[in-house]
Protein backbone atom coordinates (compact mmCIF):
# COMPACT_ATOMS: atom_id res chain seq x y z
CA UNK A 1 0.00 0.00 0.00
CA UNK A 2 1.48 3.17 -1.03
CA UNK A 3 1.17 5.84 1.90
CA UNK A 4 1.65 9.25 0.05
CA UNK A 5 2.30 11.30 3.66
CA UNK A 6 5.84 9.31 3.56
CA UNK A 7 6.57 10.87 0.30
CA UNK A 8 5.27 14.62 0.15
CA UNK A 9 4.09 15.97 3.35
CA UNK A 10 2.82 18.82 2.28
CA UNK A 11 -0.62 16.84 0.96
CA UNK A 12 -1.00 16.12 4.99
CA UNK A 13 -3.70 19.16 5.53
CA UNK A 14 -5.62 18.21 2.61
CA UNK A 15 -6.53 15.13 3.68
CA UNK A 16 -10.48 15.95 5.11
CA UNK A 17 -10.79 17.37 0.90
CA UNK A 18 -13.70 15.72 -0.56
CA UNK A 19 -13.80 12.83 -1.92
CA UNK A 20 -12.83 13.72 -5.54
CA UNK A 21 -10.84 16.85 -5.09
CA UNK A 22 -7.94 17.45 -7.43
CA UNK A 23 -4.86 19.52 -6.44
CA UNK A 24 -1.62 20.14 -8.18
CA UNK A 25 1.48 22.12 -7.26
CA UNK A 26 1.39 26.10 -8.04
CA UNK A 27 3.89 27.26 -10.21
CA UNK A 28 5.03 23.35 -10.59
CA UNK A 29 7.20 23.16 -7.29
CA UNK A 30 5.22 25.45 -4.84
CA UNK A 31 2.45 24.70 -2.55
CA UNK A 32 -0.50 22.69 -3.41
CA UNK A 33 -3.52 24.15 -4.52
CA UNK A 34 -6.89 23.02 -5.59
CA UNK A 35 -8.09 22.47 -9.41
CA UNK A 36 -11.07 24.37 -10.31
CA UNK A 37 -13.16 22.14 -13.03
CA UNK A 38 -13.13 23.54 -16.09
């Protein structure tokens, strides 16, 4: 089982998101932020 917290802790306070919620990294390397649908 693949535990993503081990690997990038910075997805640890979006963990109560939806289920469904999308996020990718701003700017490629910065923080995390959510994806709007388009």
């Amino acid at each position: 089982m693949l535990h993503l917290p081990n690997y990038d802790p910075d997805i640890i306070p979006l963990l109560d998101a939806p289920v469904g919620s999308a996020f990718e990294r701003k700017g490629g390397t910065g923080s995390l932020v959510a994806v709007e649908d388009e």
